[in-house]
PDB file of N, CA and C in Angstrom:
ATOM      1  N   UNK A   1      23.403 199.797  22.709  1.00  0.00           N
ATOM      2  CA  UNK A   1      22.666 198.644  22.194  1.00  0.00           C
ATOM      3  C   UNK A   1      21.665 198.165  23.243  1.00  0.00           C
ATOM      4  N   UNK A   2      20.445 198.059  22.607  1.00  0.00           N
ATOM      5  CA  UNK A   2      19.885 197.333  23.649  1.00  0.00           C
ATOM      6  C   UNK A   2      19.800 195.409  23.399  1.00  0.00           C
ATOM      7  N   UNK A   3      19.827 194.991  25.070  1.00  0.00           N
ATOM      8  CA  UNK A   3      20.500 193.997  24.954  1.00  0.00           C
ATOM      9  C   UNK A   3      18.600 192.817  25.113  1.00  0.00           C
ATOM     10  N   UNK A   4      19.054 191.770  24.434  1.00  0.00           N
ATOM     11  CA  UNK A   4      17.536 190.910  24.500  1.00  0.00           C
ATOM     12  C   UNK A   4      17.500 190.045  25.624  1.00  0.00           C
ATOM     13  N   UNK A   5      19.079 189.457  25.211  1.00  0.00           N
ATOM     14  CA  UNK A   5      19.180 188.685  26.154  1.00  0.00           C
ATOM     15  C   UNK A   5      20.032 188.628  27.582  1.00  0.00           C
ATOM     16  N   UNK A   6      20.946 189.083  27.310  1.00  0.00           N
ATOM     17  CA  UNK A   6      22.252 189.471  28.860  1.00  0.00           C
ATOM     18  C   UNK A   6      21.646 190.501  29.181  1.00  0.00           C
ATOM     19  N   UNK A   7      22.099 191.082  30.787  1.00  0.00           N
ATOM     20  CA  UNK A   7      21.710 192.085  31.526  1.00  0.00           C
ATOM     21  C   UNK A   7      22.867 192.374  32.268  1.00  0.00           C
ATOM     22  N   UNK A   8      23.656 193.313  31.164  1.00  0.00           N
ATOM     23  CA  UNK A   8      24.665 194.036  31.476  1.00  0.00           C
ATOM     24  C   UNK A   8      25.135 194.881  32.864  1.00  0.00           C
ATOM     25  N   UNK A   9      24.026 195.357  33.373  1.00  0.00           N
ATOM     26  CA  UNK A   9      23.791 195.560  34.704  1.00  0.00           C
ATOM     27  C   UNK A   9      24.051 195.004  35.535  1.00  0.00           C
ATOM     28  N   UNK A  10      23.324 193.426  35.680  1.00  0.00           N
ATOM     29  CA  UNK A  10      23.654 192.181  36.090  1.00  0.00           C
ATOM     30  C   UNK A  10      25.263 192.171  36.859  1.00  0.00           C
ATOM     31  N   UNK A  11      25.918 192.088  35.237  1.00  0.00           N
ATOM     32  CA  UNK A  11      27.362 191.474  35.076  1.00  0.00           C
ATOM     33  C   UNK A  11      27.935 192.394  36.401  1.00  0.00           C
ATOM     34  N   UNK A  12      27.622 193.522  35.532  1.00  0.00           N
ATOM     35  CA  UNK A  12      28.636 194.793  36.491  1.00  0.00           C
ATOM     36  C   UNK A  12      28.370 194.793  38.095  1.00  0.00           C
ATOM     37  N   UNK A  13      27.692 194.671  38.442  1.00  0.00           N
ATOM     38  CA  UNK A  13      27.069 194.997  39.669  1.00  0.00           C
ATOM     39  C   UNK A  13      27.643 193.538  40.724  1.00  0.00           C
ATOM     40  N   UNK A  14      27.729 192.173  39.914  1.00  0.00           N
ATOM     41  CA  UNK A  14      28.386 191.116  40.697  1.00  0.00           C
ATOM     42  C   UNK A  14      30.050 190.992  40.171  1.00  0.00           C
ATOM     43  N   UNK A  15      30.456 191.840  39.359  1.00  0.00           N
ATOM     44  CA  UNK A  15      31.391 191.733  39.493  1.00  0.00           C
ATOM     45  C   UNK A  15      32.145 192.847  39.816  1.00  0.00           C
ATOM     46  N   UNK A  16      31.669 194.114  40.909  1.00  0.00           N
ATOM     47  CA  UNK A  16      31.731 194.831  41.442  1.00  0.00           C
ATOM     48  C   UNK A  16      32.378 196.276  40.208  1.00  0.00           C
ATOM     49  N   UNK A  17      31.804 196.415  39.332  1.00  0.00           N
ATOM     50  CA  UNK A  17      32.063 197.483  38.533  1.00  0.00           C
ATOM     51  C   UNK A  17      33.539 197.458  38.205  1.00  0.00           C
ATOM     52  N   UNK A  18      34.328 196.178  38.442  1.00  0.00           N
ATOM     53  CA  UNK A  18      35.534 196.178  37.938  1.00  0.00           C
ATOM     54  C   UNK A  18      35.703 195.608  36.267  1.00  0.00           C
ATOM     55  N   UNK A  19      35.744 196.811  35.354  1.00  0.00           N
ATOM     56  CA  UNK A  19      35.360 196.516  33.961  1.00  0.00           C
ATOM     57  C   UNK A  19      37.079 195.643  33.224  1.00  0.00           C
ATOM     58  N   UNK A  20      37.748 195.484  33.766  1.00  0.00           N
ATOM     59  CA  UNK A  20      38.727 194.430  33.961  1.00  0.00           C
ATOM     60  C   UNK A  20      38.578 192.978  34.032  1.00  0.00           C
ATOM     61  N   UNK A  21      37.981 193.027  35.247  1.00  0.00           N
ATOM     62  CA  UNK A  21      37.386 192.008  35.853  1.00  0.00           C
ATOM     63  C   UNK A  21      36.538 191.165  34.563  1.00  0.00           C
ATOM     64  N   UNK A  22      35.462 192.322  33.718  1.00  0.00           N
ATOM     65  CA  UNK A  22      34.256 192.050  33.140  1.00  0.00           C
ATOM     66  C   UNK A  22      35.100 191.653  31.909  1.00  0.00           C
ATOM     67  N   UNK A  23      35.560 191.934  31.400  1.00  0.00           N
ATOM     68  CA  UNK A  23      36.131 191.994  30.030  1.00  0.00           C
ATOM     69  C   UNK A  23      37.224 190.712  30.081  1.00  0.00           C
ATOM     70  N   UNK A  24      37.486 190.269  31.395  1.00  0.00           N
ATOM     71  CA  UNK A  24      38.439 188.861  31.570  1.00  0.00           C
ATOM     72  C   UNK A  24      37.404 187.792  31.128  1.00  0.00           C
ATOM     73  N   UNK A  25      36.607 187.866  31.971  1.00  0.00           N
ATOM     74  CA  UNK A  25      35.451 187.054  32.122  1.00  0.00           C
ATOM     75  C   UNK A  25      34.302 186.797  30.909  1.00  0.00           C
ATOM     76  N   UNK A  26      33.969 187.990  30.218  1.00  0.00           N
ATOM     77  CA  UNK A  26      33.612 187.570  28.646  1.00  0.00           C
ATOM     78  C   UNK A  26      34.284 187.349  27.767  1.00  0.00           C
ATOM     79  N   UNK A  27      35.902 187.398  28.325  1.00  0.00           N
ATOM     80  CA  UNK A  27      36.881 186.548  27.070  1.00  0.00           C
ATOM     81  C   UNK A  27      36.306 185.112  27.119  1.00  0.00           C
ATOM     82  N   UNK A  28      36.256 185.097  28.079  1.00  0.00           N
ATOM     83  CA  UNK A  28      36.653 183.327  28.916  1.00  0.00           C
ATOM     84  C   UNK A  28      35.060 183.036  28.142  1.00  0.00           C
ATOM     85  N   UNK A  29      33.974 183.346  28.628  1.00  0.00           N
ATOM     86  CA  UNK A  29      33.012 182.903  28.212  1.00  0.00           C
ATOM     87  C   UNK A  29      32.344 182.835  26.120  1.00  0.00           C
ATOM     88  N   UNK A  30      33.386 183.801  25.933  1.00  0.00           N
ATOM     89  CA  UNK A  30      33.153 183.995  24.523  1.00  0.00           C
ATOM     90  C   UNK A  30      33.550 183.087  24.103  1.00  0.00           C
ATOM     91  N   UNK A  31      34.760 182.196  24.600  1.00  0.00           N
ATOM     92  CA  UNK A  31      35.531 181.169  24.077  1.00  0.00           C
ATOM     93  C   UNK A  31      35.094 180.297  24.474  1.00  0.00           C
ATOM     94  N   UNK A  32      34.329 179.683  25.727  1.00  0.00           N
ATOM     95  CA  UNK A  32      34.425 178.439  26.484  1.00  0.00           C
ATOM     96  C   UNK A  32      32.668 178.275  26.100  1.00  0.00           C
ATOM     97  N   UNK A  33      32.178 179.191  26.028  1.00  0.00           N
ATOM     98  CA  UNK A  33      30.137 178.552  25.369  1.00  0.00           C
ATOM     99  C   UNK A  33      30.044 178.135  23.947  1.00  0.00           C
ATOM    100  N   UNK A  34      30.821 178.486  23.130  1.00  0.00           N
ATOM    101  CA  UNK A  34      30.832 177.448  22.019  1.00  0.00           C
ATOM    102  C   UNK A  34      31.249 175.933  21.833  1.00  0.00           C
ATOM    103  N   UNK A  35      32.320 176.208  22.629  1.00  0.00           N
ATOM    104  CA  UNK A  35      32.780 174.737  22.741  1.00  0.00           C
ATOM    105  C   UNK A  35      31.691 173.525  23.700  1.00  0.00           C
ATOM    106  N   UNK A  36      31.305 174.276  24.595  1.00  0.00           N
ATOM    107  CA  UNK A  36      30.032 174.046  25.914  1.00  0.00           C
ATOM    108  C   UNK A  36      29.196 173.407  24.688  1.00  0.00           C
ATOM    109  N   UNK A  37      28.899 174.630  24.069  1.00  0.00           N
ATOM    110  CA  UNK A  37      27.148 174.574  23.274  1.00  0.00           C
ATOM    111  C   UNK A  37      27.650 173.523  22.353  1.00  0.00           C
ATOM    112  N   UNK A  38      28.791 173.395  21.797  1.00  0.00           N
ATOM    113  CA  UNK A  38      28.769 172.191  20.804  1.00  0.00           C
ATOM    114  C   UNK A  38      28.809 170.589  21.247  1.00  0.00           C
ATOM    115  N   UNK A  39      29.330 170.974  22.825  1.00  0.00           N
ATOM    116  CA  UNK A  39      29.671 169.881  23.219  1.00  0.00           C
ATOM    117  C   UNK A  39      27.834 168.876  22.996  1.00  0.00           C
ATOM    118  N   UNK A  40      26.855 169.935  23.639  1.00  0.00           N
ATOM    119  CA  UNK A  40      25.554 169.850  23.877  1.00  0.00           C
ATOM    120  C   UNK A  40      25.130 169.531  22.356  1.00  0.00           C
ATOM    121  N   UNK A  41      25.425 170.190  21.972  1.00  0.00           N
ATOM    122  CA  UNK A  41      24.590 169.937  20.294  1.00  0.00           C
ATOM    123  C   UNK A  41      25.214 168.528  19.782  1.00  0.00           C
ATOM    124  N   UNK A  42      26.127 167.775  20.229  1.00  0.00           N
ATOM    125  CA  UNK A  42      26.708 166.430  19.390  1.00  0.00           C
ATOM    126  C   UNK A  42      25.543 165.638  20.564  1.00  0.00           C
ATOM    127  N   UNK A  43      25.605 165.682  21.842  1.00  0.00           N
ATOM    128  CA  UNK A  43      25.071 164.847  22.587  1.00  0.00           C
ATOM    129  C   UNK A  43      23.571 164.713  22.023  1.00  0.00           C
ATOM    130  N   UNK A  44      22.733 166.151  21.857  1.00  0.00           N
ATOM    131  CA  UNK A  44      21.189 165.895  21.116  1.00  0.00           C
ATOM    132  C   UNK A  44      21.515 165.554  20.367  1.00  0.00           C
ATOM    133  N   UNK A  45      22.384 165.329  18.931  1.00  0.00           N
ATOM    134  CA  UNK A  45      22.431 165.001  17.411  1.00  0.00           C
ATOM    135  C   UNK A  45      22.732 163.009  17.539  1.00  0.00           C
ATOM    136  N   UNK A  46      23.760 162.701  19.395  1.00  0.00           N
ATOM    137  CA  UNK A  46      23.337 161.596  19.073  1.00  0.00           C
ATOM    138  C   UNK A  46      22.767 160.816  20.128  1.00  0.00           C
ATOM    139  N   UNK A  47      21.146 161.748  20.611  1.00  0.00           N
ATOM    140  CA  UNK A  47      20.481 161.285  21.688  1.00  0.00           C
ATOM    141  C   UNK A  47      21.212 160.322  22.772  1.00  0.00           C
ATOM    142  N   UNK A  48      22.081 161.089  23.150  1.00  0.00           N
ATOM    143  CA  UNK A  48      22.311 160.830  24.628  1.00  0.00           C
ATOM    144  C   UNK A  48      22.494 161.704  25.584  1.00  0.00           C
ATOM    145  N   UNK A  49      21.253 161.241  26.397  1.00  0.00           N
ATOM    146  CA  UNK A  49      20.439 161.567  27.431  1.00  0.00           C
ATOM    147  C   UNK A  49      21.720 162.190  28.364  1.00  0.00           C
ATOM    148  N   UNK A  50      22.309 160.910  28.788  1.00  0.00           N
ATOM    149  CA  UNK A  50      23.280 161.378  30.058  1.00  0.00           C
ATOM    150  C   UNK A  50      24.021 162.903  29.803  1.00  0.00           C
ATOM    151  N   UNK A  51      24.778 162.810  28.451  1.00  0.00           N
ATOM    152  CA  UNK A  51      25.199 164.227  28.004  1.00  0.00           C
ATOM    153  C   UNK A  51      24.757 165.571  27.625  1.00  0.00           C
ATOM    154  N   UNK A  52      23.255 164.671  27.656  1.00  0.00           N
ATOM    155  CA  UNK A  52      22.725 166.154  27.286  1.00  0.00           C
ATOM    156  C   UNK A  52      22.136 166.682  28.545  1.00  0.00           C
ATOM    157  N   UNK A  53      22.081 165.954  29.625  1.00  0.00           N
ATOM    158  CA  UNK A  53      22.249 166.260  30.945  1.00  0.00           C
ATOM    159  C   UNK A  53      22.940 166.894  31.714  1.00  0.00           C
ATOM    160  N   UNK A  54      24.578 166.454  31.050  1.00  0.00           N
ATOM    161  CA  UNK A  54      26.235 167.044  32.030  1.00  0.00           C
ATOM    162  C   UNK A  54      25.818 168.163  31.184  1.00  0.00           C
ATOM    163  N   UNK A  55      25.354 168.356  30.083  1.00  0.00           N
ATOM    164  CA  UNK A  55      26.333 169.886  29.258  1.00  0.00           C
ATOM    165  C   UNK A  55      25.384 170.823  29.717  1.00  0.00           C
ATOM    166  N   UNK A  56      23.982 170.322  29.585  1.00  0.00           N
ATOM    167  CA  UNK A  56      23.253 171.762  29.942  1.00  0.00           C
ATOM    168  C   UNK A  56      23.480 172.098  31.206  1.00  0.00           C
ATOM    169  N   UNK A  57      23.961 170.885  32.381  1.00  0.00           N
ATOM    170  CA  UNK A  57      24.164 171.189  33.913  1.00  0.00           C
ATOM    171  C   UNK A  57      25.340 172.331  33.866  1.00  0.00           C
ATOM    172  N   UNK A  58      26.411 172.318  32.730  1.00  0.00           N
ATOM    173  CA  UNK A  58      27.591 172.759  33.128  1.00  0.00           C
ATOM    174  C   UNK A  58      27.434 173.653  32.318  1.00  0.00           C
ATOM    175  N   UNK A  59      26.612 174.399  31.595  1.00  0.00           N
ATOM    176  CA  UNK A  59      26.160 175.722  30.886  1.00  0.00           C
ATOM    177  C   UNK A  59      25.497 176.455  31.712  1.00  0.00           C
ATOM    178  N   UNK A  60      24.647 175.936  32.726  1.00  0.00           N
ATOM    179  CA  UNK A  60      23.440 176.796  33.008  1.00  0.00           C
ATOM    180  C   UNK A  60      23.769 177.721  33.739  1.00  0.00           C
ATOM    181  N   UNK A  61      25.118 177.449  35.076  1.00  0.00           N
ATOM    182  CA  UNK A  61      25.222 178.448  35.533  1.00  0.00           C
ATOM    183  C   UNK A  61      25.786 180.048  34.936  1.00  0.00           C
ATOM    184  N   UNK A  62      26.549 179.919  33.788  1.00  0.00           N
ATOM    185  CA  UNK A  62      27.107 180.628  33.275  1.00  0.00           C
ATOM    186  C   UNK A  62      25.908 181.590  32.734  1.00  0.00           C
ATOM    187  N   UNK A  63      24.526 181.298  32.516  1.00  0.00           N
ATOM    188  CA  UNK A  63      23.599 182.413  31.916  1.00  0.00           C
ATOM    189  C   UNK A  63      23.251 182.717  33.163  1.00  0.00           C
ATOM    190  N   UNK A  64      23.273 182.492  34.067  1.00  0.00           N
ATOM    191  CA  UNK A  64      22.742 183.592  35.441  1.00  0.00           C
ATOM    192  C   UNK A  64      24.131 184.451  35.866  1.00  0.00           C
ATOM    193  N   UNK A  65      25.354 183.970  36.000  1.00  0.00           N
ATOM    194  CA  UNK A  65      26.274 185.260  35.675  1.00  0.00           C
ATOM    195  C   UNK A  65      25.877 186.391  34.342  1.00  0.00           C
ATOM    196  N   UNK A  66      25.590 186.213  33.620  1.00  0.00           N
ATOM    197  CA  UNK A  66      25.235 186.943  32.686  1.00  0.00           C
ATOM    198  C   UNK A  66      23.876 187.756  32.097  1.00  0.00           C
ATOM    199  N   UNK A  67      23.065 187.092  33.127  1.00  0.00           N
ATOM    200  CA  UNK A  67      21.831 187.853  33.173  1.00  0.00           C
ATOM    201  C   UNK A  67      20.724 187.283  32.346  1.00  0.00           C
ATOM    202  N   UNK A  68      21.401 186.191  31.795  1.00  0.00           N
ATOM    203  CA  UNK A  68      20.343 185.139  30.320  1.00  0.00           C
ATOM    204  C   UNK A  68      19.501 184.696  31.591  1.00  0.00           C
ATOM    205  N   UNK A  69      18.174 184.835  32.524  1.00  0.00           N
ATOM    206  CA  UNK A  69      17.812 184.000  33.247  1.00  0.00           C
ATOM    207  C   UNK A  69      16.810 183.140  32.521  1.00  0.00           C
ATOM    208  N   UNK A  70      16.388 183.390  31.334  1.00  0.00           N
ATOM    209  CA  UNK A  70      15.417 182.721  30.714  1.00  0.00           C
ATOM    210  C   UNK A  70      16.327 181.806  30.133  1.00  0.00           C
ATOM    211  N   UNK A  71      17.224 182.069  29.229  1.00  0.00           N
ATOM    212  CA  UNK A  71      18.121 180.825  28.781  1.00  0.00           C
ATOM    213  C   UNK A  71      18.413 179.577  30.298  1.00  0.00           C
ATOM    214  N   UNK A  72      18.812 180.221  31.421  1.00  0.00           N
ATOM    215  CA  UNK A  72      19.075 179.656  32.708  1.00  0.00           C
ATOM    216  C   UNK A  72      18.006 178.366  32.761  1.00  0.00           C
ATOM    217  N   UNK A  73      17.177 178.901  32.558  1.00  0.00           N
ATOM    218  CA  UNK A  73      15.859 178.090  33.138  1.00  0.00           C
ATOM    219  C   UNK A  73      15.275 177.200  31.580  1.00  0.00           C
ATOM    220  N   UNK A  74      15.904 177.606  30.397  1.00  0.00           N
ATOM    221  CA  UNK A  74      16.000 176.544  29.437  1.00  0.00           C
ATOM    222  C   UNK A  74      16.693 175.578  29.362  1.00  0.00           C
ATOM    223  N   UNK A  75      17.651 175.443  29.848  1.00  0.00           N
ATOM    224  CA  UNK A  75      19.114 174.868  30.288  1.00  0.00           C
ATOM    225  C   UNK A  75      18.685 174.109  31.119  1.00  0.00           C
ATOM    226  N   UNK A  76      17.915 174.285  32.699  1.00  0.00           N
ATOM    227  CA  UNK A  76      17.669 173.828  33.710  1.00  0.00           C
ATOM    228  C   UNK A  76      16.539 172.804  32.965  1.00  0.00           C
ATOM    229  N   UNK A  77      15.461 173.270  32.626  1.00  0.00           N
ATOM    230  CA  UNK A  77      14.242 172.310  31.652  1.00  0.00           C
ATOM    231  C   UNK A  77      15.011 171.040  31.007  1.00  0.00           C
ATOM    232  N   UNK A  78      16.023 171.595  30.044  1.00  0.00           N
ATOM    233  CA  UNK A  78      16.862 170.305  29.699  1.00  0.00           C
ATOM    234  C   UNK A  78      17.286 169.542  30.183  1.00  0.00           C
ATOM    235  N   UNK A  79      17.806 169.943  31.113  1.00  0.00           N
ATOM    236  CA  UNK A  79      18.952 169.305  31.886  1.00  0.00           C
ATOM    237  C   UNK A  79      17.747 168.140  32.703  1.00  0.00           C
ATOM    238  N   UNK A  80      16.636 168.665  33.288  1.00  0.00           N
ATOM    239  CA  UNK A  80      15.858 167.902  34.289  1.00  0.00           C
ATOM    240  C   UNK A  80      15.208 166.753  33.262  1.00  0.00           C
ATOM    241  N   UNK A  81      15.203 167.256  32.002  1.00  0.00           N
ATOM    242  CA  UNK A  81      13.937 166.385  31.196  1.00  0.00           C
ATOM    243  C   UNK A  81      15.288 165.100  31.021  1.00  0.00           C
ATOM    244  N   UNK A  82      16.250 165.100  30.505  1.00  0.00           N
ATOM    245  CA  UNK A  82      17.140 164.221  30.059  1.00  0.00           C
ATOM    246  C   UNK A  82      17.349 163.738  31.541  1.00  0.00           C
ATOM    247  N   UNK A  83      17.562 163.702  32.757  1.00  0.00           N
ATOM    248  CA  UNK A  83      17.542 163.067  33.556  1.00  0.00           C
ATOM    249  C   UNK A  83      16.338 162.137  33.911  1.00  0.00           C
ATOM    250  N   UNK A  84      15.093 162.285  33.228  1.00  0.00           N
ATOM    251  CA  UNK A  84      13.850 162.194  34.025  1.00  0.00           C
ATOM    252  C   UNK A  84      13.293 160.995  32.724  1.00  0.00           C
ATOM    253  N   UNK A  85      14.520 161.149  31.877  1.00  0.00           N
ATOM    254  CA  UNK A  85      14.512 160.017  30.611  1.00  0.00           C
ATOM    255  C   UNK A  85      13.035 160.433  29.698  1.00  0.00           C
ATOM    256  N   UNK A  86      12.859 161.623  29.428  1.00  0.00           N
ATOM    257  CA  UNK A  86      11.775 162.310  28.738  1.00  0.00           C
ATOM    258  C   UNK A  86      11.974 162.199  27.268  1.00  0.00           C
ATOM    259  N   UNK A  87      11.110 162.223  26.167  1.00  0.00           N
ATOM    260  CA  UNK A  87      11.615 161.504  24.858  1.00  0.00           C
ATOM    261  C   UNK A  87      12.818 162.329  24.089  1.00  0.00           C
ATOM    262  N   UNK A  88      13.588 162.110  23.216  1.00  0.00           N
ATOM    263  CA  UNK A  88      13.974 162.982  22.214  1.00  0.00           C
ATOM    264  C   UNK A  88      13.218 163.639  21.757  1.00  0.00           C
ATOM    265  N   UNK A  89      11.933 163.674  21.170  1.00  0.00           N
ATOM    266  CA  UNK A  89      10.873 164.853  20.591  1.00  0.00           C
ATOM    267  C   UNK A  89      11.040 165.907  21.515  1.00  0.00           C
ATOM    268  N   UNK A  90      11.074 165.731  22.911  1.00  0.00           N
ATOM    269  CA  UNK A  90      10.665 166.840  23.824  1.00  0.00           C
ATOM    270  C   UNK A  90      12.079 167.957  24.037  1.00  0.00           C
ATOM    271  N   UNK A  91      13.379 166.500  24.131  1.00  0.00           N
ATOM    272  CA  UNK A  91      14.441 166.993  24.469  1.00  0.00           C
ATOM    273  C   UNK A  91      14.872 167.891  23.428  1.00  0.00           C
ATOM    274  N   UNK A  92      14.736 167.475  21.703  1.00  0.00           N
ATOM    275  CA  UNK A  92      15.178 168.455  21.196  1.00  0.00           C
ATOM    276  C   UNK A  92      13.770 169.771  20.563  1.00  0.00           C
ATOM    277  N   UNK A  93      12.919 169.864  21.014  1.00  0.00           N
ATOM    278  CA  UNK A  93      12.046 170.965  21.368  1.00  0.00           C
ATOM    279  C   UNK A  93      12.810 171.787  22.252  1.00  0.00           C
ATOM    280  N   UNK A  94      13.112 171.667  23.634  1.00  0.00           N
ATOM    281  CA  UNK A  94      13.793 172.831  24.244  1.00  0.00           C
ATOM    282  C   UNK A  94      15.206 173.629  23.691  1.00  0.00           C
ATOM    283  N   UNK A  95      15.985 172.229  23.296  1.00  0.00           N
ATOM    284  CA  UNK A  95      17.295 172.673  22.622  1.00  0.00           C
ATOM    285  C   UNK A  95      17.302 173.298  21.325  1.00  0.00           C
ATOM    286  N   UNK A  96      15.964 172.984  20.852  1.00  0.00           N
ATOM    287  CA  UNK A  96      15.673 173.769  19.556  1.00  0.00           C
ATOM    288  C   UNK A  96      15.343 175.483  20.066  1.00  0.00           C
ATOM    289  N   UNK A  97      14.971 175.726  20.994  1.00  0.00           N
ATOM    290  CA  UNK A  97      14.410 176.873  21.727  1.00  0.00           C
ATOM    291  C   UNK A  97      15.807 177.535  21.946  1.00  0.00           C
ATOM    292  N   UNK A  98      16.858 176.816  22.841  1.00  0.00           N
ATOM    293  CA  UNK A  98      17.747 177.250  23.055  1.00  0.00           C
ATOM    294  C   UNK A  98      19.061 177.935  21.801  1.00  0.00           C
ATOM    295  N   UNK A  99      18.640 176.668  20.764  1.00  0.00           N
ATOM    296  CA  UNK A  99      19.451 177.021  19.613  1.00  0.00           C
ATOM    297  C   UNK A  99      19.170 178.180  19.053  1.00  0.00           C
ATOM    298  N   UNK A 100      18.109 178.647  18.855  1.00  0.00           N
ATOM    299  CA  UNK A 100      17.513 179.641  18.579  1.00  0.00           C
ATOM    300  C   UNK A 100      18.178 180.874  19.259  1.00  0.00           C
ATOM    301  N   UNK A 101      18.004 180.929  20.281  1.00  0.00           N
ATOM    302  CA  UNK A 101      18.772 181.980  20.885  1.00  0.00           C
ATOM    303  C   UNK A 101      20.201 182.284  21.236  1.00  0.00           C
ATOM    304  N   UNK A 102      21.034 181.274  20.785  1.00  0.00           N
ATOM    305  CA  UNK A 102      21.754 181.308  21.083  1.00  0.00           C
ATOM    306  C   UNK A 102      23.096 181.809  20.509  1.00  0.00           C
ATOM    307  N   UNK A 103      22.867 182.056  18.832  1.00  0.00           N
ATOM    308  CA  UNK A 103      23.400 183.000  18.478  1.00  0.00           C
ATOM    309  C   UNK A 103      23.547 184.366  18.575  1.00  0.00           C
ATOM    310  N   UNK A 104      22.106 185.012  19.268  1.00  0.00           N
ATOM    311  CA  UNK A 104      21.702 186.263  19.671  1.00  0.00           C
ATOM    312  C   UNK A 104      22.799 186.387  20.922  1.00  0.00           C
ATOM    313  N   UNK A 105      22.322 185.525  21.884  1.00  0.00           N
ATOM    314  CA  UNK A 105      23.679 185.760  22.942  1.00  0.00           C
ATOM    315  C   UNK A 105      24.870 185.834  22.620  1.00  0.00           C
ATOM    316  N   UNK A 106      25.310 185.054  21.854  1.00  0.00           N
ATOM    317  CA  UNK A 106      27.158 185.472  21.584  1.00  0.00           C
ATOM    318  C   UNK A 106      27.354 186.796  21.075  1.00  0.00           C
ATOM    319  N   UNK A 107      26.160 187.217  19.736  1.00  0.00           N
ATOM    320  CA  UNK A 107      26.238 188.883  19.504  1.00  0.00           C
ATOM    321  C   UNK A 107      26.212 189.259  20.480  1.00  0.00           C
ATOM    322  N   UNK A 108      25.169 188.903  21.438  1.00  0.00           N
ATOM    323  CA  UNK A 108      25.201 190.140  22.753  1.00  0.00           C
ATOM    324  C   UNK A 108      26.335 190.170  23.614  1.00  0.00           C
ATOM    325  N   UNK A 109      27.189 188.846  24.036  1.00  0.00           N
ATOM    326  CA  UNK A 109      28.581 189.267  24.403  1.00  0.00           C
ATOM    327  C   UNK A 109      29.604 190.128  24.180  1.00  0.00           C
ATOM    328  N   UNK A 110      29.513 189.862  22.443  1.00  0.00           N
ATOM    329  CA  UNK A 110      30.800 190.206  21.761  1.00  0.00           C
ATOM    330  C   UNK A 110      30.653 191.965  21.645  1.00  0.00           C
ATOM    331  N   UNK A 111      29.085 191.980  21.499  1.00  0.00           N
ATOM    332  CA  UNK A 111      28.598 194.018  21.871  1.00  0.00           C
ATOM    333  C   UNK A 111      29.219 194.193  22.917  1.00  0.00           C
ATOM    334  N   UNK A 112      28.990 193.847  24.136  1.00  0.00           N
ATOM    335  CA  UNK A 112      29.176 193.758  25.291  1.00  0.00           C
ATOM    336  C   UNK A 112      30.405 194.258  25.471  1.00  0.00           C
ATOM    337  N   UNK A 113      30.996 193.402  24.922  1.00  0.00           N
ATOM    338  CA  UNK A 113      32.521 193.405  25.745  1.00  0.00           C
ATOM    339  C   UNK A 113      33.499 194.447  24.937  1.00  0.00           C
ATOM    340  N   UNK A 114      33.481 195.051  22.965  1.00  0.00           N
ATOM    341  CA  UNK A 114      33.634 195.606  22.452  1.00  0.00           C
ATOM    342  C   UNK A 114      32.916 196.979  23.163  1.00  0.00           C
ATOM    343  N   UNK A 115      32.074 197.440  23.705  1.00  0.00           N
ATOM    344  CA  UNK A 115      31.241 198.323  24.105  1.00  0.00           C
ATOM    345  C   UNK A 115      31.785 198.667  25.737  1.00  0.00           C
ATOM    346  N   UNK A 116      32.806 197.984  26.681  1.00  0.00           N
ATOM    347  CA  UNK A 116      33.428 198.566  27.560  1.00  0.00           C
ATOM    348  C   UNK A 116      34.445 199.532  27.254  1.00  0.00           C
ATOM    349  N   UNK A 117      34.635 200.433  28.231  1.00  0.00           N
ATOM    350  CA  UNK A 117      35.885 201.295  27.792  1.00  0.00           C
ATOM    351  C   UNK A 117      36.720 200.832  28.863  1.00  0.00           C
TER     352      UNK A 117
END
């Protein structure tokens, strides 16, 4: 499969080609970014700033383990604009960006991790 968004390469290479290791670690994340991403999606649905601040802070690192660096740096955009008290129009423009992609990433996990031997 080719991947759009993760960089499978990435994964392997920091988590030293231990496909154990990899396959622990996209359990954990298969399970724990929905709950993340929903946490984020109630905070935009009820414009608050502060939360939509903590969630993208506490998402973002998880797409640079995974190679999303463009999601990374959508996450980071959010996260800075809701601190910087930037409007809702703007805030949910990025999260709309992010929403967008963000079903593509969980396919690309769930390939991912079905696709180790």
């Amino acid at each position: 499969m080719t991947y759009q968004i993760i960089k499978p390469e990435l994964v392997q290479s920091s988590m030293m080609n231990n496909t154990e290791m990899i396959k622990q670690f996209l359990g954990l994340y298969l399970h724990q970014l929905p709950v993340d991403f929903g946490n984020l999606t109630v905070a935009v649905l009820g414009k608050n700033k502060a939360d939509i601040a903590r969630y993208a802070h506490h998402i973002k690192p998880t797409m640079e383990y995974i190679g999303a660096s463009e999601m990374r740096i959508n996450f980071q955009e959010l996260e800075t604009l809701a601190k910087s008290n930037a409007s809702m129009e703007e805030l949910e423009r990025i999260f709309n960006t992010i929403d967008v992609r963000f079903g593509t990433l969980m396919s690309e996990l769930k390939s991912y991790l079905e696709n180790l031997t």
